[in-house]
N, C-alpha and C. Protein backbone atom coordinates (compact mmCIF):
# COMPACT_ATOMS: atom_id res chain seq x y z
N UNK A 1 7.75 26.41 47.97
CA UNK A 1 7.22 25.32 48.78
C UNK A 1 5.75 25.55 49.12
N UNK A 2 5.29 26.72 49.13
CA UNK A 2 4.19 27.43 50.16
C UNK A 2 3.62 26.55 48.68
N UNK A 3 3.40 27.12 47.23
CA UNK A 3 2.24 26.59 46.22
C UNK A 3 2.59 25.51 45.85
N UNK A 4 3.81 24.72 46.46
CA UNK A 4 3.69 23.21 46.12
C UNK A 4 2.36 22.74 47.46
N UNK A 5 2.67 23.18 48.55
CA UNK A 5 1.43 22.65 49.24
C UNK A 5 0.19 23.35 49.09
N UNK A 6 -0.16 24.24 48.62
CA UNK A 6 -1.21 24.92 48.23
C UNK A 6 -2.10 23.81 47.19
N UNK A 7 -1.28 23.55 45.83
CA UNK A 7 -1.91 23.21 45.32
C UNK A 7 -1.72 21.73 45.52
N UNK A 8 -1.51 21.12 46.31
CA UNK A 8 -1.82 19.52 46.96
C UNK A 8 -3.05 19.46 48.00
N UNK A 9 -3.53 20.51 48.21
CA UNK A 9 -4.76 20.72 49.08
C UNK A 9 -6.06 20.46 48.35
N UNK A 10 -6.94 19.72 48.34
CA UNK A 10 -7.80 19.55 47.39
C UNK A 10 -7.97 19.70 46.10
N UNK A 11 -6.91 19.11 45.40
CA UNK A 11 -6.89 19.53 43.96
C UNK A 11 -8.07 18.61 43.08
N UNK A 12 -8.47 19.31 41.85
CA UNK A 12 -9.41 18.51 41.25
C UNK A 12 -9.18 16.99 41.45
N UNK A 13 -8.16 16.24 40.66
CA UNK A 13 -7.88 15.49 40.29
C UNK A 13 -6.60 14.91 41.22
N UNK A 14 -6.65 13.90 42.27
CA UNK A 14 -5.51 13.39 42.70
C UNK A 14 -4.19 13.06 42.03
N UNK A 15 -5.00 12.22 40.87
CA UNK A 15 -3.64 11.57 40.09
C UNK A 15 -3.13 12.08 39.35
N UNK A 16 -4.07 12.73 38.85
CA UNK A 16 -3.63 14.21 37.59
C UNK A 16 -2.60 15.48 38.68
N UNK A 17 -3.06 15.62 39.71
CA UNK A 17 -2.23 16.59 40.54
C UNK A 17 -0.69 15.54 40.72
N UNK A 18 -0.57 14.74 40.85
CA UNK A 18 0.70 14.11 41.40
C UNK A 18 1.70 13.76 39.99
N UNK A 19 0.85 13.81 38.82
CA UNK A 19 1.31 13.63 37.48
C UNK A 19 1.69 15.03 36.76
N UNK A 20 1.16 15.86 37.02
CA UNK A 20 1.50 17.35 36.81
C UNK A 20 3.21 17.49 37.89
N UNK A 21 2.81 17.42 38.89
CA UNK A 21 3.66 18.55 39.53
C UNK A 21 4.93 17.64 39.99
N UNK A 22 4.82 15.81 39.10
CA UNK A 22 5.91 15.01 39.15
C UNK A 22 7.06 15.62 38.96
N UNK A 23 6.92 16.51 37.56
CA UNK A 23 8.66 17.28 37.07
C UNK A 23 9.13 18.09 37.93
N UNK A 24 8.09 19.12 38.33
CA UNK A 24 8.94 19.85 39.55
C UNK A 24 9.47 19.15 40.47
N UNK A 25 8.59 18.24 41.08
CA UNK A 25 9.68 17.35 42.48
C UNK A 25 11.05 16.67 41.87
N UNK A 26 10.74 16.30 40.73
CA UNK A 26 12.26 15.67 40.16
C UNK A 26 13.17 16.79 39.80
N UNK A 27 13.09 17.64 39.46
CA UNK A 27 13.76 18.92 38.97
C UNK A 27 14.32 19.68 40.40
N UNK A 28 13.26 19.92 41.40
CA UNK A 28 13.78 20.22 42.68
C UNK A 28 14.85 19.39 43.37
N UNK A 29 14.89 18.24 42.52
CA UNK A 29 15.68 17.00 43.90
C UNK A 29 17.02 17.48 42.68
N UNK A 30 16.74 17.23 41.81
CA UNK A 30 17.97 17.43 40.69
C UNK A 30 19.00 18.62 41.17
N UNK A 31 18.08 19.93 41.38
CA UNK A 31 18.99 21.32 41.81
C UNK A 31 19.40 21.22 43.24
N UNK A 32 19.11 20.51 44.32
CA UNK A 32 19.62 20.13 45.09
C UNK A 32 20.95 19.64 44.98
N UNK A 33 20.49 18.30 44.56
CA UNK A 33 21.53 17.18 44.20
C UNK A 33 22.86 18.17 43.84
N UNK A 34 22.49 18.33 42.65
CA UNK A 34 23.75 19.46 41.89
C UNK A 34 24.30 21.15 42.36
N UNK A 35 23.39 21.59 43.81
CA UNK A 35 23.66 22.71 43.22
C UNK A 35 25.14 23.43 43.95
N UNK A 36 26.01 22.14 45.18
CA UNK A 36 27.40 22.37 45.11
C UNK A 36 28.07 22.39 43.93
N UNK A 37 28.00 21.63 42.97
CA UNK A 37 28.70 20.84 42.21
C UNK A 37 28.55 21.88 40.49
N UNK A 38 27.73 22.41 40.49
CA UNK A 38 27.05 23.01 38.61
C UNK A 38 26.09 23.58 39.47
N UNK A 39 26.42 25.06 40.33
CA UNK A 39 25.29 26.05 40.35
C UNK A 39 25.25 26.77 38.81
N UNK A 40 23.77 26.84 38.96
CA UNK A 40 23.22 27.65 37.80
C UNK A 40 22.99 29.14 37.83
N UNK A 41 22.82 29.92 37.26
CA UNK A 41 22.50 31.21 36.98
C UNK A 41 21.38 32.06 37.39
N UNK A 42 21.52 33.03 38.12
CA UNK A 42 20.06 33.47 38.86
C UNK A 42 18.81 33.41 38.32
N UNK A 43 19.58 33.84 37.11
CA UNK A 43 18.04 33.93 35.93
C UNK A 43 17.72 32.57 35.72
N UNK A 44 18.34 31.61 35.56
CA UNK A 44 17.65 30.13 35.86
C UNK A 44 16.67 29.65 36.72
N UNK A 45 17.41 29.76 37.60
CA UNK A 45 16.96 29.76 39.04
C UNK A 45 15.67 30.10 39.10
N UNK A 46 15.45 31.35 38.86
CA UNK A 46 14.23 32.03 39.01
C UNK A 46 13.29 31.58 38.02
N UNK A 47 13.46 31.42 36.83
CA UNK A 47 12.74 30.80 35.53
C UNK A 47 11.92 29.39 35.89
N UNK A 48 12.82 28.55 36.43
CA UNK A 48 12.98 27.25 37.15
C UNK A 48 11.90 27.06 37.81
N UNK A 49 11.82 27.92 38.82
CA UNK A 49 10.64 28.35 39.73
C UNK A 49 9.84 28.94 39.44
N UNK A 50 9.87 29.66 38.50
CA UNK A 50 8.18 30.12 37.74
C UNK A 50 7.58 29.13 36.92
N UNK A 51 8.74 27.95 36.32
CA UNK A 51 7.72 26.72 35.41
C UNK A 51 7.52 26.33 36.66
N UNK A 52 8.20 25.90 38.17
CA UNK A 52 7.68 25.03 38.35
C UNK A 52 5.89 25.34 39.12
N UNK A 53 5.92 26.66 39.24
CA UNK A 53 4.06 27.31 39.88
C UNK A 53 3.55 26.79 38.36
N UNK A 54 3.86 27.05 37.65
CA UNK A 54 2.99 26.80 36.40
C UNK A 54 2.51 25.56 36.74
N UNK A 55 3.86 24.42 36.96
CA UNK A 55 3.23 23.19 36.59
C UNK A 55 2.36 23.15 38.15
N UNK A 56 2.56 23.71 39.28
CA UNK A 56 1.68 23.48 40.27
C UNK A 56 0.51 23.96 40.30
N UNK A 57 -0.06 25.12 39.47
CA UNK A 57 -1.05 25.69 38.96
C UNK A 57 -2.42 24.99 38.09
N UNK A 58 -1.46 24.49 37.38
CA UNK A 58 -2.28 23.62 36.00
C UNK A 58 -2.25 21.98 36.95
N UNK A 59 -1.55 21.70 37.74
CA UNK A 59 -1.62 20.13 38.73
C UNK A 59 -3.35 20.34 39.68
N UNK A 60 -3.30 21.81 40.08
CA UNK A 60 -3.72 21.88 41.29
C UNK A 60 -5.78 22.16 40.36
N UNK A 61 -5.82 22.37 39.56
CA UNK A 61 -7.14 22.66 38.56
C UNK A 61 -6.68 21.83 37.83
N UNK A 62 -6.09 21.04 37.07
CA UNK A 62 -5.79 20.67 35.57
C UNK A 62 -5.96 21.65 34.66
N UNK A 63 -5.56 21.26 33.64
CA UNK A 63 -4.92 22.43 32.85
C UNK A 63 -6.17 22.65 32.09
N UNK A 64 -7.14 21.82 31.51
CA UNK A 64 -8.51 22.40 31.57
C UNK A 64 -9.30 23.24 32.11
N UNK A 65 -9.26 23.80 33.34
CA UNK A 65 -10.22 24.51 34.03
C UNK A 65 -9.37 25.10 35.42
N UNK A 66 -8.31 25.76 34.69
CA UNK A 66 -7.37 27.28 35.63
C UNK A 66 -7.97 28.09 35.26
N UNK A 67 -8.71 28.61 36.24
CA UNK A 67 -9.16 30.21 36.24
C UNK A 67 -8.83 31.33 35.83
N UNK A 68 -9.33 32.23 34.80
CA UNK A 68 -9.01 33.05 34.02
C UNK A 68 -8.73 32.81 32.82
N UNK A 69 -8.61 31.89 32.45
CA UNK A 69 -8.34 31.11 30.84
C UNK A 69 -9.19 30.61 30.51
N UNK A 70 -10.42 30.76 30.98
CA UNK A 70 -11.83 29.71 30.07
C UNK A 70 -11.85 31.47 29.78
N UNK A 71 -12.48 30.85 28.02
CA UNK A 71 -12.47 32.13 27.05
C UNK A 71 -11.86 33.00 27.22
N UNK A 72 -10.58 33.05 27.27
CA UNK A 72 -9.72 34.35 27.25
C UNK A 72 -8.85 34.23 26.05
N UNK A 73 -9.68 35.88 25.78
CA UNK A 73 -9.28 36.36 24.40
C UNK A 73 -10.15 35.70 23.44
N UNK A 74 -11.47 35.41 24.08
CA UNK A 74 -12.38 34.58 22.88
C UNK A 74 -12.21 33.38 22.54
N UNK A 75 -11.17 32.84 22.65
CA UNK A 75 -11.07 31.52 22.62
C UNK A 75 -12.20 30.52 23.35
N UNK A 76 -12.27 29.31 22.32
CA UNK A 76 -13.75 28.38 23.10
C UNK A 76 -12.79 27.80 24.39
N UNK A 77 -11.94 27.32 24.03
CA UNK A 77 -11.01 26.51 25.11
C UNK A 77 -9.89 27.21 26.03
N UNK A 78 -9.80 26.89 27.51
CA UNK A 78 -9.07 27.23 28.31
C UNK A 78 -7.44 26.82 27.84
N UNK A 79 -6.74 27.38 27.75
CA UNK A 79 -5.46 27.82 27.38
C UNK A 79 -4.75 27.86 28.43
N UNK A 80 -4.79 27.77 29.20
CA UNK A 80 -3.61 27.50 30.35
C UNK A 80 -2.75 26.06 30.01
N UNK A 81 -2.91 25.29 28.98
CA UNK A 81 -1.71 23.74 28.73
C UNK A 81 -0.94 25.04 27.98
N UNK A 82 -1.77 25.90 27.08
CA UNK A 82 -0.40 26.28 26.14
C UNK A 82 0.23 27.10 26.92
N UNK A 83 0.57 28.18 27.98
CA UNK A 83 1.47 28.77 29.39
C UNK A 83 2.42 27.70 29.54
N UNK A 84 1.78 26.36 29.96
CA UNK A 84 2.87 25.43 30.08
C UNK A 84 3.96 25.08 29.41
N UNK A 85 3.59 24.74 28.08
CA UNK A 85 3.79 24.17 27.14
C UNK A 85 5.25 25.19 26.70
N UNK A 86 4.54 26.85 26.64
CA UNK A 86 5.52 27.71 26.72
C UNK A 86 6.60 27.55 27.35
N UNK A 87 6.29 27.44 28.48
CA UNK A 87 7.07 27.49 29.45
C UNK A 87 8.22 26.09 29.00
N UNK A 88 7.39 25.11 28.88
CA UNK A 88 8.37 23.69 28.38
C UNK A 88 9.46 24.18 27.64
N UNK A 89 8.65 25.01 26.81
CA UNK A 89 10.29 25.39 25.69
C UNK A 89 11.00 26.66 26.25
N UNK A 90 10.61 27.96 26.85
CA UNK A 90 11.51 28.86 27.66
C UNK A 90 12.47 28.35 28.22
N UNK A 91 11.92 27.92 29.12
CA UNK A 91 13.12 27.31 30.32
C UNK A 91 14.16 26.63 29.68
N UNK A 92 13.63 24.92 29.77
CA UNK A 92 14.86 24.14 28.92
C UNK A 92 15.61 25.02 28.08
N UNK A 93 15.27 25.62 27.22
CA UNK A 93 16.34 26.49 26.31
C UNK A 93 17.40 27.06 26.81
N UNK A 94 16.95 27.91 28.04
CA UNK A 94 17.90 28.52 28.75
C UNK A 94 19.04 27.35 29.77
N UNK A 95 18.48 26.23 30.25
CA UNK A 95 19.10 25.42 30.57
C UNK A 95 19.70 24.61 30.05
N UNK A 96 19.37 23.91 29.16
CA UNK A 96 20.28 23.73 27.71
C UNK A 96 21.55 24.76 27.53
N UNK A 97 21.43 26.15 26.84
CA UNK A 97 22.08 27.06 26.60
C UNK A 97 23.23 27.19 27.91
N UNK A 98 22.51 26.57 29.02
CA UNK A 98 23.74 27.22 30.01
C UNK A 98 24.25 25.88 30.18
N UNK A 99 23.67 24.47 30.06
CA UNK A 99 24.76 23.59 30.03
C UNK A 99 25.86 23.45 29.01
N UNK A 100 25.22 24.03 27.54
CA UNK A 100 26.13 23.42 26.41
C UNK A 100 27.30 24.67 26.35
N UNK A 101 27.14 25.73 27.03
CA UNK A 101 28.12 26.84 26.32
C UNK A 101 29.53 27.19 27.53
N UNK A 102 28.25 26.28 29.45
CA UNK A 102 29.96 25.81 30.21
C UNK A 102 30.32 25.12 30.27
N UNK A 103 30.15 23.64 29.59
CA UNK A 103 30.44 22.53 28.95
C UNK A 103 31.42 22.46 27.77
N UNK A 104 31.31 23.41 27.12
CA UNK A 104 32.03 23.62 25.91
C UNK A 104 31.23 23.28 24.99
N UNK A 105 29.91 22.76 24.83
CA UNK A 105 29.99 21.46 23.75
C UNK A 105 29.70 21.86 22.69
N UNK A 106 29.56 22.79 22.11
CA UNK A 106 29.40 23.49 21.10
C UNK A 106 30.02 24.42 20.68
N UNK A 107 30.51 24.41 19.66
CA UNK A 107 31.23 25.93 18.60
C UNK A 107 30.23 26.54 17.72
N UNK A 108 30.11 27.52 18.11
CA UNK A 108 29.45 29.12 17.38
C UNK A 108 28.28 29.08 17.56
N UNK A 109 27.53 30.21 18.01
CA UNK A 109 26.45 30.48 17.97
C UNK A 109 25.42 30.03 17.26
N UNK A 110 25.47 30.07 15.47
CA UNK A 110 24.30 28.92 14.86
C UNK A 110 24.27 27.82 15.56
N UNK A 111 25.70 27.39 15.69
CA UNK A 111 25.24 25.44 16.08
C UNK A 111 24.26 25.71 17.53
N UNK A 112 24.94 26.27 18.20
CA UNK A 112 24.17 26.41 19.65
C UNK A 112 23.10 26.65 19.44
N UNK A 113 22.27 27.31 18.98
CA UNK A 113 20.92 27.60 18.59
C UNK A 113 19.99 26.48 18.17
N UNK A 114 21.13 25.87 17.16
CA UNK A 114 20.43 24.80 16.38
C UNK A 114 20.04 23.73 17.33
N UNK A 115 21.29 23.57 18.52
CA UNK A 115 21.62 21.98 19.38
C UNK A 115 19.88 22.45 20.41
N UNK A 116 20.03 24.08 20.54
CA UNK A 116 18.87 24.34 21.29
C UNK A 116 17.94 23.95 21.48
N UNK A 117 17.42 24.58 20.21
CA UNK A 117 15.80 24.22 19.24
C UNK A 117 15.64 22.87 19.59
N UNK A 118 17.16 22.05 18.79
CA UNK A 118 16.51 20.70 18.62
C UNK A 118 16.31 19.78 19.90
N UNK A 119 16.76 20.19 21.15
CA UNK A 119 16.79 19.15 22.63
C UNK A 119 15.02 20.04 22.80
N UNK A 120 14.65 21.19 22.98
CA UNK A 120 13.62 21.33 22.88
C UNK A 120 12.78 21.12 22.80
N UNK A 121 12.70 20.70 21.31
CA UNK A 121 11.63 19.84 20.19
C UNK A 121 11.57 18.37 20.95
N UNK A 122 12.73 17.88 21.16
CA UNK A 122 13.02 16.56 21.55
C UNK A 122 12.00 16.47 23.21
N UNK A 123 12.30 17.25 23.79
CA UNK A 123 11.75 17.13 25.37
C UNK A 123 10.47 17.57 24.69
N UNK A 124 9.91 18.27 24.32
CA UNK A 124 8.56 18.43 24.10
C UNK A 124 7.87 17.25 23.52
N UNK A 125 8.38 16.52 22.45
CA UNK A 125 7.99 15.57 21.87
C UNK A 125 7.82 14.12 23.36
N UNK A 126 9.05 14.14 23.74
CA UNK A 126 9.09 13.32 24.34
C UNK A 126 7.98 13.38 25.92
N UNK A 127 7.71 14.30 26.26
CA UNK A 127 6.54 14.81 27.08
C UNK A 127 5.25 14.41 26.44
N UNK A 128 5.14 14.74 25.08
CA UNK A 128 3.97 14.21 24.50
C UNK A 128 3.54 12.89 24.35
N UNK A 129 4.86 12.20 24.35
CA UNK A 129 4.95 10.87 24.29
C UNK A 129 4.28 9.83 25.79
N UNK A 130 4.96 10.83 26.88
CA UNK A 130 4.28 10.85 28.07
C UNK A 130 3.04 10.70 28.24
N UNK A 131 2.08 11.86 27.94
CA UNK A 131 0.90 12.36 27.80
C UNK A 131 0.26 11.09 27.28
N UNK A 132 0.85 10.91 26.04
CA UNK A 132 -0.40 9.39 25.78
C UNK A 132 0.27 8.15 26.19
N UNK A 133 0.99 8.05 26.87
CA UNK A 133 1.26 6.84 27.80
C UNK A 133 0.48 6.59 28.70
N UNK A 134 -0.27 8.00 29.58
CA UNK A 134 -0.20 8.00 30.47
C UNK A 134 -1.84 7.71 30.48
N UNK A 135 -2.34 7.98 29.00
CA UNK A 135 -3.78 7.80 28.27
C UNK A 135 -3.86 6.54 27.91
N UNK A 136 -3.29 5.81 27.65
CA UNK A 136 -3.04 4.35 27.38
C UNK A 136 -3.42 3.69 28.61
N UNK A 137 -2.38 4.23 29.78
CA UNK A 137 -2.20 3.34 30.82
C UNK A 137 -3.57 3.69 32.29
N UNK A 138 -4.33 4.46 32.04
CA UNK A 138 -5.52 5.18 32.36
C UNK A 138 -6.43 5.87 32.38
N UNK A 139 -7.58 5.69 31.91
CA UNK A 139 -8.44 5.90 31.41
C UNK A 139 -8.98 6.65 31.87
N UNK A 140 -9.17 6.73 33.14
CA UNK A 140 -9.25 7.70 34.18
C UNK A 140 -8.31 9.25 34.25
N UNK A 141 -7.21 9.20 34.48
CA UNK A 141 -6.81 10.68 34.07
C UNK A 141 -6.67 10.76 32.42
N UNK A 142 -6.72 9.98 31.93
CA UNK A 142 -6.00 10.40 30.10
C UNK A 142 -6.92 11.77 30.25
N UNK A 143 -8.43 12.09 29.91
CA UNK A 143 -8.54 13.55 29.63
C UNK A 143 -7.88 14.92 30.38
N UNK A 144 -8.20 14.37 31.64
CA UNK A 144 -7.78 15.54 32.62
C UNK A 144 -5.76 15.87 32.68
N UNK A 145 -5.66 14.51 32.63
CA UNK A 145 -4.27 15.09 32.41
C UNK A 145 -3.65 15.46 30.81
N UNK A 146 -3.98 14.81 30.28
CA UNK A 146 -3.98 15.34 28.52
C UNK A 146 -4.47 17.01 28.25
N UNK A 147 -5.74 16.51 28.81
CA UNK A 147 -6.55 18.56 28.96
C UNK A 147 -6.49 18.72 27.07
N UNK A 148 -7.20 18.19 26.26
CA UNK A 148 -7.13 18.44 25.26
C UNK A 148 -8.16 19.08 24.81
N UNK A 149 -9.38 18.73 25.21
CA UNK A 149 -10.84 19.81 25.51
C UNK A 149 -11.22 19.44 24.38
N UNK A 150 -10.93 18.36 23.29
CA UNK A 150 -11.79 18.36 21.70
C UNK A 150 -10.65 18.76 20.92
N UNK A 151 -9.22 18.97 21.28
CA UNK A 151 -8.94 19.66 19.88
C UNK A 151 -7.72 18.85 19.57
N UNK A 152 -8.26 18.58 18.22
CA UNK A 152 -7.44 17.40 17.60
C UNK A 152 -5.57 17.84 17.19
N UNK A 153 -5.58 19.28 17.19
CA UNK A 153 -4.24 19.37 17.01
C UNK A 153 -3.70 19.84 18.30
N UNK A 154 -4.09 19.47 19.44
CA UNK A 154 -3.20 19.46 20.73
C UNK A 154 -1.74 19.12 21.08
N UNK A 155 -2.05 18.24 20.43
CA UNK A 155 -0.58 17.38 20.73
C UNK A 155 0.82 19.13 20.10
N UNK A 156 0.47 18.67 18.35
CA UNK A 156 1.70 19.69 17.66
C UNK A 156 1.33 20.91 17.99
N UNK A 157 0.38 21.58 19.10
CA UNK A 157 0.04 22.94 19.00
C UNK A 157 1.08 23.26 20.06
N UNK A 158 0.68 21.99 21.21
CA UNK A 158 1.62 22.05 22.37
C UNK A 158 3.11 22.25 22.15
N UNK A 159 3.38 21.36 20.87
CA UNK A 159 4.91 20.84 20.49
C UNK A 159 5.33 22.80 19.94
N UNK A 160 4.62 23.49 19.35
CA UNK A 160 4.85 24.71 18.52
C UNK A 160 5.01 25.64 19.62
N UNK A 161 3.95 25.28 20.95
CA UNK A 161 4.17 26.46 22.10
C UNK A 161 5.59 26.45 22.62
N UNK A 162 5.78 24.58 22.64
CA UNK A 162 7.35 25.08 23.54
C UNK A 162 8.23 25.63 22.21
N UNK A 163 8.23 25.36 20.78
CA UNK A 163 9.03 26.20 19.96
C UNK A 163 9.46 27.25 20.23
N UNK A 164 7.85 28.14 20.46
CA UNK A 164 8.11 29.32 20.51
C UNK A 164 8.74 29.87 21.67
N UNK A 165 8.27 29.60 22.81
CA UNK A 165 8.91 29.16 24.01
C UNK A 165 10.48 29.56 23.83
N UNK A 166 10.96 28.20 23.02
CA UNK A 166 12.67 28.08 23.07
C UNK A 166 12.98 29.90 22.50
N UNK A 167 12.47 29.95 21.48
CA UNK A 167 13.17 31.21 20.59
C UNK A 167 12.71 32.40 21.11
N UNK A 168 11.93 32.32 22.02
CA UNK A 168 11.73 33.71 22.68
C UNK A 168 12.47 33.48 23.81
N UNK A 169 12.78 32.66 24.35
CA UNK A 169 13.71 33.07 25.70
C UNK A 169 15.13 33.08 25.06
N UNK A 170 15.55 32.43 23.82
CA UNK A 170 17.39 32.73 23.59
C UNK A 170 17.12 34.33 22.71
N UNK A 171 15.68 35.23 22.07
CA UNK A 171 16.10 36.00 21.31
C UNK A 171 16.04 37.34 22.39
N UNK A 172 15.14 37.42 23.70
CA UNK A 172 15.19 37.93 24.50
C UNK A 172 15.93 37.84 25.62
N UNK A 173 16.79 37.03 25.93
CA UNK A 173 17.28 36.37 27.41
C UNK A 173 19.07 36.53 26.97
N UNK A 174 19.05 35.67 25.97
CA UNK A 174 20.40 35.70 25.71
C UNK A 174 21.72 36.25 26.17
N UNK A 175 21.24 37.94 25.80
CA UNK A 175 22.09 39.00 26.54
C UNK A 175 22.54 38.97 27.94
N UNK A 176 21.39 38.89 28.90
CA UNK A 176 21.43 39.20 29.77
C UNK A 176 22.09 37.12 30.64
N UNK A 177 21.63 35.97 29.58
CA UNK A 177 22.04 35.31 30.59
C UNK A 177 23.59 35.65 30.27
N UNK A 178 24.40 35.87 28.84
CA UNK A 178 25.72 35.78 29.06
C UNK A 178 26.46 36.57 30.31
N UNK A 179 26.00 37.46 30.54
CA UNK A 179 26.37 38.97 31.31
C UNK A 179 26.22 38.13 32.51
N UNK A 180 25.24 37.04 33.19
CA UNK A 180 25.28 36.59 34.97
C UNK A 180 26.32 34.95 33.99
N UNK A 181 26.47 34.46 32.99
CA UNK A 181 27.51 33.49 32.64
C UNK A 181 29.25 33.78 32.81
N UNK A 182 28.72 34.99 32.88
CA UNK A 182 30.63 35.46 32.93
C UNK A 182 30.73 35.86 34.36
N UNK A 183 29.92 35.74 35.24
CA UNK A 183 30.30 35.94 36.38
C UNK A 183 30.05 35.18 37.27
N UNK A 184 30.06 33.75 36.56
CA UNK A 184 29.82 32.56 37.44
C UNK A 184 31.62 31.88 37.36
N UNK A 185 31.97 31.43 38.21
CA UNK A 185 33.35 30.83 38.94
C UNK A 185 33.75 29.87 37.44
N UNK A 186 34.90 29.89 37.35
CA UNK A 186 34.92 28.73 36.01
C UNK A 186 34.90 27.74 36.50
């Protein structure tokens, strides 16, 4: 709560701040809503809340100009969208993974992987889809909230971060979410 109001305190960009840190407030009302009913997994939980500083981080500067990411690692452009972007595909994966496997909705491990990847790809895409809606519909945030800085492959670089994203949190995480999955109530 403390860096949801932190970064509502003079942020660069009003509309760009309220358009950033939209998913967390919907995602917060969501784990509310649900969390008698389909509590989730600590390691969720906690994941949950590290995208959502991200997205309050990159709301509160835009994702152009977060501190410590102009030229880091040599790069011309600030890199804090791709953290996000990461993050887009970490998380969901793991939330995905923990809806489809106490759900049932899937048999064997390939498919699960596969159903993974592909809701992933899908929310990333569909975020992107966002992004230039939101460039369409204002002219005024399209750069700052886009944060594309000049570079024409933004869009699929973003779409590749949450990839990687997805497959590093099921090739690292995996283990450890089954181990807090078996000790959640059936």
């Amino acid at each position: 709560m403390s860096t949801l109001v932190w970064s509502g305190i003079e942020p660069k960009d009003q509309l760009t701040w309220f358009l950033e840190v939209l998913p967390a407030l919907i995602g917060g009302a969501v784990l509310l809503f649900t969390y008698q009913q389909f509590r989730l997994t600590p390691l969720l939980y906690l994941l949950i809340l590290l995208h959502c500083i991200v997205l309050m981080v990159g709301g509160h500067y835009t994702y152009a100009e977060v501190p410590l990411f102009d030229n880091l690692l040599g790069f011309e452009r600030n890199n804090y969208d791709k953290v996000g972007h990461f993050f887009q595909g970490f998380v969901p994966a793991l939330l995905a993974r923990e809806i489809l496997k106490r759900k049932h909705v899937v048999n064997g491990e390939v498919w699960l992987v596969v159903f993974i990847l592909s809701i992933c790809l899908a929310f990333s895409a569909f975020y992107e889809l966002i992004e230039w809606w939101v460039a369409l519909l204002s002219n005024e945030a399209a750069e700052t909230f886009l944060g594309t800085q000049g570079y024409i492959w933004d869009t699929q670089s973003d779409m590749a971060m949450a990839l990687v994203g997805a497959i590093v949190a099921l090739v690292f995480l995996s283990g450890m979410h089954n181990r807090q999955l078996s000790k959640l109530p059936s």
